[in-house]
N, C-alpha and C. Protein backbone atom coordinates (compact mmCIF):
# COMPACT_ATOMS: atom_id res chain seq x y z
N UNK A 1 5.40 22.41 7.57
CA UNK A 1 5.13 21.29 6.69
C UNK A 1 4.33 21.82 5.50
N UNK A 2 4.36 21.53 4.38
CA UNK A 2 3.74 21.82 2.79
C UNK A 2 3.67 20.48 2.19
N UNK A 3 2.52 20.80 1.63
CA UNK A 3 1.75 19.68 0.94
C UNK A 3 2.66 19.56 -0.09
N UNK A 4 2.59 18.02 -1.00
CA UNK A 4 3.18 17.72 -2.07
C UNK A 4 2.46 18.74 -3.66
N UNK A 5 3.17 18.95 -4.41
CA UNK A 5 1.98 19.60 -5.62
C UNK A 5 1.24 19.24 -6.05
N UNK A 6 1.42 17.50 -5.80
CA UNK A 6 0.19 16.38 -6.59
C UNK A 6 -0.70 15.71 -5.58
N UNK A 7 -1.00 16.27 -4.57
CA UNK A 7 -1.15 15.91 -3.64
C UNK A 7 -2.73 15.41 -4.08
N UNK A 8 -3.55 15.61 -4.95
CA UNK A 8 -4.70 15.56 -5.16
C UNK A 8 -4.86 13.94 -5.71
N UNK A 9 -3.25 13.91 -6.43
CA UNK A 9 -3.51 12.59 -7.01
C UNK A 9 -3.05 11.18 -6.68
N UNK A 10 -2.59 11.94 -5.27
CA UNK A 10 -1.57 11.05 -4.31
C UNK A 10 -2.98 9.41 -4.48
N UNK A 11 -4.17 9.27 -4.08
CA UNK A 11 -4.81 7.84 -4.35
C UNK A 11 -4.71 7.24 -5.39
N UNK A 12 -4.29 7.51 -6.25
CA UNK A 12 -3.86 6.98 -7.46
C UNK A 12 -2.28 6.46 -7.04
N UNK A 13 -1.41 6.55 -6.88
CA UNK A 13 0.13 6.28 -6.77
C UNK A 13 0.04 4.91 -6.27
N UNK A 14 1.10 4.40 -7.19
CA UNK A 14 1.27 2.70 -6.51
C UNK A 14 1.22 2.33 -4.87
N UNK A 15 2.36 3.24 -4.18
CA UNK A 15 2.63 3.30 -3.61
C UNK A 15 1.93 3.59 -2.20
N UNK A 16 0.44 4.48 -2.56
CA UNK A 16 -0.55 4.39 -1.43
C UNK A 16 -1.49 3.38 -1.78
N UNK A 17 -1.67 2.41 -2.68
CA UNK A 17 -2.30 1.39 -2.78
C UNK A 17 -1.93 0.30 -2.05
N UNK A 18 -0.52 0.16 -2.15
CA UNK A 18 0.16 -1.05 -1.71
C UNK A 18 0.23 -0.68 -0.28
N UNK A 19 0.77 0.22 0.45
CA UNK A 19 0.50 0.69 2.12
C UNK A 19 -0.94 0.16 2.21
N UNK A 20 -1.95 0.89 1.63
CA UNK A 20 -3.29 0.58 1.99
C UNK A 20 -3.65 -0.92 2.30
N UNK A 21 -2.96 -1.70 1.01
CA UNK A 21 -3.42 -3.28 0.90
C UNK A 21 -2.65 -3.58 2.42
N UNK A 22 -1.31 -3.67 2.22
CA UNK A 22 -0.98 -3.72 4.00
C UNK A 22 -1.09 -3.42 4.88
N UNK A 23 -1.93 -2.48 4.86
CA UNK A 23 -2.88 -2.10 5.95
C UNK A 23 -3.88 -3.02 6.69
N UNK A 24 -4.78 -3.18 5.11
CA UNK A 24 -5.87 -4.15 5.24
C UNK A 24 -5.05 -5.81 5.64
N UNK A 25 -4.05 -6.00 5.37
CA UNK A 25 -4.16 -7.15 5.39
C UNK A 25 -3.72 -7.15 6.81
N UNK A 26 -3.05 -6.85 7.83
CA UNK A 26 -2.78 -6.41 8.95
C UNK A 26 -3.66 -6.44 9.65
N UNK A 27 -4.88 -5.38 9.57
CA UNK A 27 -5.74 -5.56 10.32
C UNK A 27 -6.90 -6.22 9.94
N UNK A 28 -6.96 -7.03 8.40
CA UNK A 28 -8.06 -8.08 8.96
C UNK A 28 -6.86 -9.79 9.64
N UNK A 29 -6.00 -9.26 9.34
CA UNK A 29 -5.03 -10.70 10.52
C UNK A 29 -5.34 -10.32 12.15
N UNK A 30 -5.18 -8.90 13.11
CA UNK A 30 -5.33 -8.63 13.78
C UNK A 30 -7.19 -8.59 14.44
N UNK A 31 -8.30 -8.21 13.36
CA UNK A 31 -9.72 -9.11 13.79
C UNK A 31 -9.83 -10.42 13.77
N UNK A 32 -8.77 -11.40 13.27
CA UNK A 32 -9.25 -12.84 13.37
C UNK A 32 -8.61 -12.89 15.03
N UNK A 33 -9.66 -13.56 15.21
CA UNK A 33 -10.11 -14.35 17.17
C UNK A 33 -9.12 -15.50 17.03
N UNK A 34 -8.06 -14.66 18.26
CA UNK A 34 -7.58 -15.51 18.84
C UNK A 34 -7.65 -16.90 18.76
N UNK A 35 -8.84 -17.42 19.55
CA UNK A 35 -8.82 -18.98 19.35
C UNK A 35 -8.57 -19.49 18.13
N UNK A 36 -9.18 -19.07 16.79
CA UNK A 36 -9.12 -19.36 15.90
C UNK A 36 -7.49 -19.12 15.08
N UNK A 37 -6.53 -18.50 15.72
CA UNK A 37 -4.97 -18.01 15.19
C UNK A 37 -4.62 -19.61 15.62
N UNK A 38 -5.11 -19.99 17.42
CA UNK A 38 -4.26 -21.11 17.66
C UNK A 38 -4.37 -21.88 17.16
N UNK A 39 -5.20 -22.39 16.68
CA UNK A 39 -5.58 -23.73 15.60
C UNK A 39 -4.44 -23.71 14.20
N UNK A 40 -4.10 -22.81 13.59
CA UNK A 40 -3.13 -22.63 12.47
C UNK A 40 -1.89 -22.91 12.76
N UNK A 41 -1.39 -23.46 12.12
CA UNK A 41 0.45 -23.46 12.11
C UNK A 41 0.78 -21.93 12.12
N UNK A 42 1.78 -22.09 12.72
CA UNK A 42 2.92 -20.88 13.06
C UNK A 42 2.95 -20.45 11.73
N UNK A 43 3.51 -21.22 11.08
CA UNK A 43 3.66 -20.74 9.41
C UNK A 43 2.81 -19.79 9.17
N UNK A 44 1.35 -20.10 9.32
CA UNK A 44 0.58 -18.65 8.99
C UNK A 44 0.93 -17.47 9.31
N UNK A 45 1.14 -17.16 10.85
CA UNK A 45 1.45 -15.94 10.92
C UNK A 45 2.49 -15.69 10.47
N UNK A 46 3.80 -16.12 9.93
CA UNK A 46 4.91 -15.78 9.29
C UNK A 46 4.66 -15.40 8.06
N UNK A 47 3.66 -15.73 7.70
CA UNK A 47 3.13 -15.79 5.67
C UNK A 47 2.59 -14.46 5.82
N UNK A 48 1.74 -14.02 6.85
CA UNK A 48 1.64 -13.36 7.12
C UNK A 48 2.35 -11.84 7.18
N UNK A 49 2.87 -12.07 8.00
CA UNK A 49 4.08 -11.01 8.43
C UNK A 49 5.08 -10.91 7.01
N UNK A 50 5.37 -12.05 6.58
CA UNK A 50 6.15 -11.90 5.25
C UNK A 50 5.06 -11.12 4.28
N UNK A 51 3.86 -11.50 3.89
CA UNK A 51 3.15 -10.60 2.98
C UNK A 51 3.46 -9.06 3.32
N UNK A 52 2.79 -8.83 4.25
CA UNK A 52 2.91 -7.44 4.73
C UNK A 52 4.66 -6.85 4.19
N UNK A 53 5.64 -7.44 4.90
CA UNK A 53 6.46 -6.71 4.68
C UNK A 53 6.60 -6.50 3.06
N UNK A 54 6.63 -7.53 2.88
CA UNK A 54 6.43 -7.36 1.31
C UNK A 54 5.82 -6.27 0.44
N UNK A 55 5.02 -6.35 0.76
CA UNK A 55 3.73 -5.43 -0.09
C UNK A 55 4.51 -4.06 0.25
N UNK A 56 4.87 -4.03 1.40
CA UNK A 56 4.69 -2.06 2.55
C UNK A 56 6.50 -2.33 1.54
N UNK A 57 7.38 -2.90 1.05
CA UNK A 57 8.89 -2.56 0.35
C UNK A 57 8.23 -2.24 -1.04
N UNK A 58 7.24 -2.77 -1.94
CA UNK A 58 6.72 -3.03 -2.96
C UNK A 58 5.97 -1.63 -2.87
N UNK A 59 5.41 -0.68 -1.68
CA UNK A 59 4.94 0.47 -2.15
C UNK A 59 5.99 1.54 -1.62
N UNK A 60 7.06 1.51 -1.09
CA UNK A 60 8.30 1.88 -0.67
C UNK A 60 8.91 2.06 -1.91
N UNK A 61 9.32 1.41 -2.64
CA UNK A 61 10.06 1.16 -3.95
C UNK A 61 9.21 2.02 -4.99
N UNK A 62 8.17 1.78 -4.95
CA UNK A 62 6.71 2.30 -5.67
C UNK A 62 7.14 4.10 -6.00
N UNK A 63 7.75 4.74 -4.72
CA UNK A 63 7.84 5.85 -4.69
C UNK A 63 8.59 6.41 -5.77
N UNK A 64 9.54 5.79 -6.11
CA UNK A 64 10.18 6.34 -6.71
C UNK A 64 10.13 6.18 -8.37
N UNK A 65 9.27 5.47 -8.56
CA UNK A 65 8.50 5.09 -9.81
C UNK A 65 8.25 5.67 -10.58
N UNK A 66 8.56 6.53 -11.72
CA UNK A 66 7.66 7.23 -12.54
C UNK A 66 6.45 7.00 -12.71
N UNK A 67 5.47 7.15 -12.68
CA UNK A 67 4.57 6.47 -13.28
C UNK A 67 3.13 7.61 -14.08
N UNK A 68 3.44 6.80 -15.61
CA UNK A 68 3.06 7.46 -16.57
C UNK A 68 1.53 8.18 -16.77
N UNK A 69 0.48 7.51 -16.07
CA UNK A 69 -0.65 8.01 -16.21
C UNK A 69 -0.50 8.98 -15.13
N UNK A 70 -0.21 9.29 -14.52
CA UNK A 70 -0.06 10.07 -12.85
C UNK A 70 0.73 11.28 -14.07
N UNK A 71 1.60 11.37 -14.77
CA UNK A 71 1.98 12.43 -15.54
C UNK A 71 1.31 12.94 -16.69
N UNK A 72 1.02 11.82 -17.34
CA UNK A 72 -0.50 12.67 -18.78
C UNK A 72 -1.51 13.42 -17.56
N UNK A 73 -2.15 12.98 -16.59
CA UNK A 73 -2.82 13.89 -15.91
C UNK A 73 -2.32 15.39 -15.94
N UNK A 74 -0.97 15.22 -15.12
CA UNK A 74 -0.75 16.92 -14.44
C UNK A 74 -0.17 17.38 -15.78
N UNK A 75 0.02 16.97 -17.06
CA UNK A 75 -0.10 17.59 -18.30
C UNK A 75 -1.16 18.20 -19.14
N UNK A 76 -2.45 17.40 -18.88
CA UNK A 76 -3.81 17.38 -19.29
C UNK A 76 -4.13 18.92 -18.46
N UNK A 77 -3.74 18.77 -17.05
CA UNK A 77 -4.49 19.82 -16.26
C UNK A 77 -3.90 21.07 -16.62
N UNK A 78 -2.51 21.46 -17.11
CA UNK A 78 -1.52 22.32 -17.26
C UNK A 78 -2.23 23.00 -18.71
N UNK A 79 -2.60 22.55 -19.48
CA UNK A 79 -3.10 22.63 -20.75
C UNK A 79 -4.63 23.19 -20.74
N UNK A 80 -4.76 24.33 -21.06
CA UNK A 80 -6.08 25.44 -21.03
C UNK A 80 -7.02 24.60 -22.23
């Protein structure tokens, strides 16, 4: 296995932001107490589950993104 070349700037990329946010949102759904899930409509956890997937296609898609400040960088750095 070998690291990516940009690997430094990989926290910057859309794409580990948006994993991250679905991360978080995952597991602060997974710390809310039980008792407190049953009280909500079903709907929540579906809004739920729909966010997530959402977000985790939205940093999926992300990948393949150009994205322009992520390139003036490794130009800036290339440049003595």
């Amino acid at each position: 296995m070998k690291m990516v070349d940009n690997a430094r700037t990989v926290c910057k990329h859309i794409s580990t932001k948006a994993l991250a946010l679905a991360a978080t949102v995952q597991t602060g759904w997974l710390a809310y107490p039980d008792s407190m899930k049953a009280d909500l409509p079903p709907s929540v956890a579906h809004g739920v589950a729909t966010v997530v997937a959402i977000v985790i296609g939205i940093g999926l898609v992300a990948k393949f993104i150009q994205q322009d400040s992520l390139a003036k960088d490794e130009e800036t750095k290339d440049t003595p």
